[in-house]
Protein backbone atom coordinates (compact mmCIF):
# COMPACT_ATOMS: atom_id res chain seq x y z
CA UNK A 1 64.52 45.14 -66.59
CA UNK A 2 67.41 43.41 -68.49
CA UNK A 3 68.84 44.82 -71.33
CA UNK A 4 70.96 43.20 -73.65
CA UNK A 5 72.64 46.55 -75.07
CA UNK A 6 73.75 50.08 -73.73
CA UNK A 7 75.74 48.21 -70.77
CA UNK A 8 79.05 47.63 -69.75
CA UNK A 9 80.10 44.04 -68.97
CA UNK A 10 82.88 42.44 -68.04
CA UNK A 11 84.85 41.16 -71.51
CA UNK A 12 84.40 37.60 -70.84
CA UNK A 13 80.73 38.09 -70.91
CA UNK A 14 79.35 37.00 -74.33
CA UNK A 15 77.71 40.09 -75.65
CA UNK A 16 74.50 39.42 -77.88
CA UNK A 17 74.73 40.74 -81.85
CA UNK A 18 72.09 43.64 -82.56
CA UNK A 19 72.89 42.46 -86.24
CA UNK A 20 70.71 39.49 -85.70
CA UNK A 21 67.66 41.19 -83.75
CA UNK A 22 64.60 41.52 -85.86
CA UNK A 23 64.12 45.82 -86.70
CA UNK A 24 61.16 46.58 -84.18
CA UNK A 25 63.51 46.07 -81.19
CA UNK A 26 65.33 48.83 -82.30
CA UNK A 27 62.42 51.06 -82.13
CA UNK A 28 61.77 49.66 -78.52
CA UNK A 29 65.81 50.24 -77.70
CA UNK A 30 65.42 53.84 -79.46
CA UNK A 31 62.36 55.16 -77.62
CA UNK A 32 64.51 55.78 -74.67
CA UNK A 33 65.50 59.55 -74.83
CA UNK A 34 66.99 62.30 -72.41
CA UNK A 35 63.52 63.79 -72.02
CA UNK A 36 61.79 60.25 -71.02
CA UNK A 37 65.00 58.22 -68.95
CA UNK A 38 67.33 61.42 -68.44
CA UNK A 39 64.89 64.06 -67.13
CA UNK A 40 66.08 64.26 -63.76
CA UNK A 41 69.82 65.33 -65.46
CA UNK A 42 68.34 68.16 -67.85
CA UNK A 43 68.03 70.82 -65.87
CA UNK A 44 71.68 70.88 -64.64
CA UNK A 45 73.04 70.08 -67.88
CA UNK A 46 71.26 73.27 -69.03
CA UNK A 47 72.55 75.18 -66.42
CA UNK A 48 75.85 74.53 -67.15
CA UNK A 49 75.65 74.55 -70.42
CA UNK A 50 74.08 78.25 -69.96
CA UNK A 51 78.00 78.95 -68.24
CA UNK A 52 80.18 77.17 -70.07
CA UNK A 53 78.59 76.60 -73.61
CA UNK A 54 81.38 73.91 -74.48
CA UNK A 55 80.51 71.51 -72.27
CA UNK A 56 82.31 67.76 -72.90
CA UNK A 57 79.67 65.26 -71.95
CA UNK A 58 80.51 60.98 -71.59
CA UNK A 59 77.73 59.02 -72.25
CA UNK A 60 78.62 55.20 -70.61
CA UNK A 61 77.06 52.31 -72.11
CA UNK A 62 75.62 54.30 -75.15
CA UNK A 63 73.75 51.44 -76.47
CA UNK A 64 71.69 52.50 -79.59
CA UNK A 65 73.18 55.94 -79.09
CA UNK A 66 69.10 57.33 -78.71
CA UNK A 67 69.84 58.84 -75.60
CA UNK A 68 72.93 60.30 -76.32
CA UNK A 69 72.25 61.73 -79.57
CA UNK A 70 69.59 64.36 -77.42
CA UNK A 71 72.32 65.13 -75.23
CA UNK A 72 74.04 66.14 -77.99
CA UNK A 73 71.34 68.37 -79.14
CA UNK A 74 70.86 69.93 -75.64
CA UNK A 75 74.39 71.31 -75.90
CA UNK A 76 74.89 72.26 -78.95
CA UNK A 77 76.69 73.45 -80.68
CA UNK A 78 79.52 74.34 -79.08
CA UNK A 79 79.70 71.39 -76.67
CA UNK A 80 80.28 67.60 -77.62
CA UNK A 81 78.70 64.59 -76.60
CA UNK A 82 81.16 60.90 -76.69
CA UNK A 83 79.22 57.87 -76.39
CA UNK A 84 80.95 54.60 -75.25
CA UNK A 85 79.75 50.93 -75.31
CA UNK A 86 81.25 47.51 -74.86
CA UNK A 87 79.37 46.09 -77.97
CA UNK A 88 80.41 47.57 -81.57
CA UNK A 89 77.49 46.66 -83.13
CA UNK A 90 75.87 48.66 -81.55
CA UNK A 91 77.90 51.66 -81.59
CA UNK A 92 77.44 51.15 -85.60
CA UNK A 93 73.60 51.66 -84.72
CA UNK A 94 74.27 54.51 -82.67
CA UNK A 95 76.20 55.94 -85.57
CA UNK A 96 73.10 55.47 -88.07
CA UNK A 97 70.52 57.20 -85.16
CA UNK A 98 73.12 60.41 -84.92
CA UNK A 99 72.91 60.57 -88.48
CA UNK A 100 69.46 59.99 -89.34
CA UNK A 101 68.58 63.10 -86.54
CA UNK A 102 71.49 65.29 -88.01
CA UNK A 103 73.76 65.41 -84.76
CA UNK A 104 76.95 66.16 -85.59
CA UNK A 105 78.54 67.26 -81.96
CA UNK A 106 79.01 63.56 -81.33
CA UNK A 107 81.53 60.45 -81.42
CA UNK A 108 81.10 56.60 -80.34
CA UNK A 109 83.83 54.21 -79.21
CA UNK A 110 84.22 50.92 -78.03
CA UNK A 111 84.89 51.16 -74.07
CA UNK A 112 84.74 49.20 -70.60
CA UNK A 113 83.02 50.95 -67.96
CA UNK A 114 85.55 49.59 -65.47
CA UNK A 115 88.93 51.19 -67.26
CA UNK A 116 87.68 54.07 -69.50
CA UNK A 117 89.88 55.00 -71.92
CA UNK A 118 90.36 58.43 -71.05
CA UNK A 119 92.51 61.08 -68.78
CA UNK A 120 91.44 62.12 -65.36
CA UNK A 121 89.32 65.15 -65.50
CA UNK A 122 88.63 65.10 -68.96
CA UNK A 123 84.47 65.68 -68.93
CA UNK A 124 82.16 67.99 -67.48
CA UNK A 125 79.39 65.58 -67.61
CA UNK A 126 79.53 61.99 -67.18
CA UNK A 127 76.25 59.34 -67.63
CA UNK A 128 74.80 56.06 -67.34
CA UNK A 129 71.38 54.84 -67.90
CA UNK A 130 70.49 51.22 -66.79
CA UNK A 131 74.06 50.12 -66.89
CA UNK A 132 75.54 49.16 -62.86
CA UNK A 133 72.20 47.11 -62.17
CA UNK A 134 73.89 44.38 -64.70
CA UNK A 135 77.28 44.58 -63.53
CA UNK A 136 79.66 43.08 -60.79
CA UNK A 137 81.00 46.36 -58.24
CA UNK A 138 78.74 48.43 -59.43
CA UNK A 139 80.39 51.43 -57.73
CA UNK A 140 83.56 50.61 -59.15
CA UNK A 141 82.12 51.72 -62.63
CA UNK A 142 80.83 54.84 -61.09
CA UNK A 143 84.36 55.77 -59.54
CA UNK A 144 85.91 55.22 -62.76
CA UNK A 145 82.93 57.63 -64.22
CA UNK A 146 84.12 60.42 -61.72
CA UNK A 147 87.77 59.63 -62.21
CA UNK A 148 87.15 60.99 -65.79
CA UNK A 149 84.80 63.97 -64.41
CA UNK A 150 86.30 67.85 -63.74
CA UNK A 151 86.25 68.69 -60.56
CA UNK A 152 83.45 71.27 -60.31
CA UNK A 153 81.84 68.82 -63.07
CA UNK A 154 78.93 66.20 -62.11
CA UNK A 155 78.13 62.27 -62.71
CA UNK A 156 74.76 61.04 -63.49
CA UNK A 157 73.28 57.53 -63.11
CA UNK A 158 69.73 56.35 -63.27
CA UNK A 159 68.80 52.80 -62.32
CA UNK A 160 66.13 50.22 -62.56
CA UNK A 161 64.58 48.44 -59.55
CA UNK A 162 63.65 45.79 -60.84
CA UNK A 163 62.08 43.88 -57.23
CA UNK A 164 59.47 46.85 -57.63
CA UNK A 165 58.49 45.94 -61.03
CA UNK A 166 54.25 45.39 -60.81
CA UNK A 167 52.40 44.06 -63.60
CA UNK A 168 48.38 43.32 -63.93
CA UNK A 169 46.55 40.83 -64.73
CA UNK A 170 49.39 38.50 -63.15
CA UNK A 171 49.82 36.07 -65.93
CA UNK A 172 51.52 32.97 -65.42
CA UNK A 173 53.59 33.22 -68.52
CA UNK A 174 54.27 37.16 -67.20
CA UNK A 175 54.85 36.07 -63.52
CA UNK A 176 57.74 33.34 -64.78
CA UNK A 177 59.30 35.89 -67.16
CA UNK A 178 59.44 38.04 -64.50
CA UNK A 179 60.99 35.58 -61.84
CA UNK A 180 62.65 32.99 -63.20
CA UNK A 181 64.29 35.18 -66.51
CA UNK A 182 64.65 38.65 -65.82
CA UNK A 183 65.71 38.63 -62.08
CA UNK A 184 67.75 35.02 -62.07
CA UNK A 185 69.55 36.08 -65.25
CA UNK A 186 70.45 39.38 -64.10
CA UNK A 187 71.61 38.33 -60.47
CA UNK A 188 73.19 34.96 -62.19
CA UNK A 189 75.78 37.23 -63.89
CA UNK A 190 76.78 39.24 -61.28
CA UNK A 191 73.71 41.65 -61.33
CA UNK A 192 71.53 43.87 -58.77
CA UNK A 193 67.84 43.33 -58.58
CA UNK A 194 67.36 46.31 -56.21
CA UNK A 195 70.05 48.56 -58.23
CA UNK A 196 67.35 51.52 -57.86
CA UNK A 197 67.62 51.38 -53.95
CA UNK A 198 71.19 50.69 -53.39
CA UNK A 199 72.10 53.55 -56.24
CA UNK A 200 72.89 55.95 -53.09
CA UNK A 201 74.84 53.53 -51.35
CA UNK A 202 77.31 53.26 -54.38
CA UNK A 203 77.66 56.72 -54.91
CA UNK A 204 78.78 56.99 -51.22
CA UNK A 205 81.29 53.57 -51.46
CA UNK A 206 83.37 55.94 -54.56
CA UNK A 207 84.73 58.18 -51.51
CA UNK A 208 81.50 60.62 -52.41
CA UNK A 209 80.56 62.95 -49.67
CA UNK A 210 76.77 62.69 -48.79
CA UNK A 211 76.75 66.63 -49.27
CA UNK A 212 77.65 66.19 -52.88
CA UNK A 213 74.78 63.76 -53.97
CA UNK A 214 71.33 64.54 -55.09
CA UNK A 215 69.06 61.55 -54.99
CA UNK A 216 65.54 61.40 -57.02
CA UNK A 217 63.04 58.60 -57.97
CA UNK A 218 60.82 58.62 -61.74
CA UNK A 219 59.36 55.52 -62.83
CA UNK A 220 58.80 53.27 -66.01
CA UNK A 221 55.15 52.92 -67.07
CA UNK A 222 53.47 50.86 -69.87
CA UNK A 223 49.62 51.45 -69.64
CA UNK A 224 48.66 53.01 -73.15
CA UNK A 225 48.29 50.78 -76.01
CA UNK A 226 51.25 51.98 -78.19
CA UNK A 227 53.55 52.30 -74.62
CA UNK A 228 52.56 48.09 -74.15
CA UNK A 229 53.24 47.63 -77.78
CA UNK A 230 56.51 48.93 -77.63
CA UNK A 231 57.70 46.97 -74.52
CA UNK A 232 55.81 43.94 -75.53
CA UNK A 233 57.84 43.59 -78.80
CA UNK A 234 60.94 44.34 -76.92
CA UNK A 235 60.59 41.37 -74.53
CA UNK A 236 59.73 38.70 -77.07
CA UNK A 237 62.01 40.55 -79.37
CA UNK A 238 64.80 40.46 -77.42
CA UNK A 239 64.93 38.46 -74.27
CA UNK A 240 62.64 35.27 -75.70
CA UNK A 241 64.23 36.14 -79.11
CA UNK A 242 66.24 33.43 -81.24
CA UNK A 243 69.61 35.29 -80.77
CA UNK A 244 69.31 34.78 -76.95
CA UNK A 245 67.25 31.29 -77.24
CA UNK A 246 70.11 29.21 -77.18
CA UNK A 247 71.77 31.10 -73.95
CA UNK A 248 68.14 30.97 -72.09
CA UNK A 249 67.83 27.21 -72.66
CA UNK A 250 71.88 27.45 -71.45
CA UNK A 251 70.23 28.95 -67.96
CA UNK A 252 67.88 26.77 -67.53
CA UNK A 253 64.86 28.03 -69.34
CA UNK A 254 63.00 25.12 -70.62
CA UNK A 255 61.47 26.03 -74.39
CA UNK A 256 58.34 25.42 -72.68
CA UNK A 257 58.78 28.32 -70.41
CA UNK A 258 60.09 30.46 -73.28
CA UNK A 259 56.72 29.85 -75.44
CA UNK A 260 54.85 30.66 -72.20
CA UNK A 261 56.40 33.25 -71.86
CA UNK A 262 56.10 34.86 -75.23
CA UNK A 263 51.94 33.69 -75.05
CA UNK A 264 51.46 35.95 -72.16
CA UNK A 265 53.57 38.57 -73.30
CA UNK A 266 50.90 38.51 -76.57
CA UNK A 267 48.23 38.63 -74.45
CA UNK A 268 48.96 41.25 -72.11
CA UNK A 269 49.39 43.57 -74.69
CA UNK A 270 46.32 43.40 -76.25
CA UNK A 271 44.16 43.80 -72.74
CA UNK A 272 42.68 47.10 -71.86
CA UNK A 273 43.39 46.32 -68.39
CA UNK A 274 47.48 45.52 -69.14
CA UNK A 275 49.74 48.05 -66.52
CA UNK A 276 53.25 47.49 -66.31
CA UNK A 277 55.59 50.07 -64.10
CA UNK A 278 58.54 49.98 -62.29
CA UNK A 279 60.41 52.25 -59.52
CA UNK A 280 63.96 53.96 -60.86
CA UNK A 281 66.90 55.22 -58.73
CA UNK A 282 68.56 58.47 -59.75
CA UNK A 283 71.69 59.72 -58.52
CA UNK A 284 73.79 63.22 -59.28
CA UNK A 285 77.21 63.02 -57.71
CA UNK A 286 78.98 66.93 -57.73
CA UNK A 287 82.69 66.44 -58.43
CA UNK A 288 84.70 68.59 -55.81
């Protein structure tokens, strides 16, 4: 699903102010750790930490820094964790959540996925979470990610699919968001819809071998009450929020459709019946 943080965009793209978002979508943006969106990278980051215990780890489109801040902890302490993000704001956040969880093996800066500021063969680790599915040549942001990459080193990215997104009871209001925001916002600037299927594809268009990629699928579920909560208060939160209002109604999203929208996203979570899950793309590339 769309995310308006923890991505890398193309500059021109207006980036939306985590100043202005109301405090609960933090806690939805935050929820996302290594252990729940990274699990498939864990084991191998172990591994290597286990020979070479000061690993140098990128984190692309660090977001709310959530994620990142466990990688840290995974390999400490003698290995360091930089996390990198187009929008500052949020790398201030990120700051605040390293803090408040007393990481110290960690740094943020303000970066574009498609030109990283960095040398070649700088990191041992390089990953992105839910950042090509909103960009334009995806697999150009993955080349630059193994650019920066040892050789001997490996590049991680997991990815939404969002046309496998399912959702019961099929709510109007849930059925529009679905269609007519999520997808035609995401494609509309330059997006992927199917990012989790085509993941492989990219890692092969960077000059990857096939014999040095590992492909695996997980998925996103929201069936328990506090899981629905969470998501719930993300979407009308964020995406039917009043710092993006403005740029829906820019779209074409009638305020109609928003307050639709936002009704069914208020009812779904309070049904005992409410399931919400989606299919996601993972993708280890080994550096040779």
């Amino acid at each position: 699903m769309s995310q308006p943080t923890g991505q890398t965009i193309p500059q021109e793209t207006e980036q939306i102010d985590w100043s202005k978002l109301p405090k609960d979508v933090f806690g939805f943006m935050e929820a996302r750790t290594a252990s729940n969106s990274a699990a498939f990278l864990i084991p191998t980051l172990k591994e290597m930490r286990a020979a070479n215990p000061n690993l140098k780890m990128l984190d692309v489109g660090a977001g709310a820094g959530s994620m990142t801040a466990e990688f840290a902890q995974i390999i400490a302490p003698g290995g360091h964790v930089t996390g990198v993000d187009v929008n500052p704001v949020a790398l201030s956040r990120a700051g605040e959540v390293a803090k408040i969880r007393g990481v110290n093996n960690i740094g943020f800066q303000t970066a574009d996925g498609y030109k990283l500021p960095f040398e070649d063969d700088t990191f041992d680790v390089v990953h992105c979470h839910q950042v090509l599915c909103h960009n334009k040549n995806p697999w150009e942001i993955l080349a630059e990610m193994l650019r920066v990459t040892k050789p001997g080193g490996v590049c991680a990215a997991r990815e939404g699919d969002l046309d496998t997104e399912i959702m019961w009871p099929p709510l109007p209001g849930m059925l529009k968001f679905h269609h007519d925001l999520e997808v035609k916002l995401i494609v509309g600037r330059g997006g992927c819809a199917t990012a989790g299927r085509q993941l492989l594809s990219w890692a092969l268009r960077t000059g990857a071998k096939r014999s040095q990629i590992k492909t695996s699928y997980s998925t996103w579920s929201y069936t328990e009450p506090e899981d629905r909560k969470l998501w719930a208060s993300g979407m009308v939160g964020v995406a039917l929020g009043a710092a993006v209002r403005e740029k829906n109604i820019a779209a074409g999203i009638t305020v109609e459709d928003m307050d639709e929208m936002r009704a069914s996203w208020l009812e779904w979570v309070d049904r005992d019946d409410a399931v919400l899950a989606q299919l996601i793309g993972e993708v280890i590339i080994q550096k040779s």
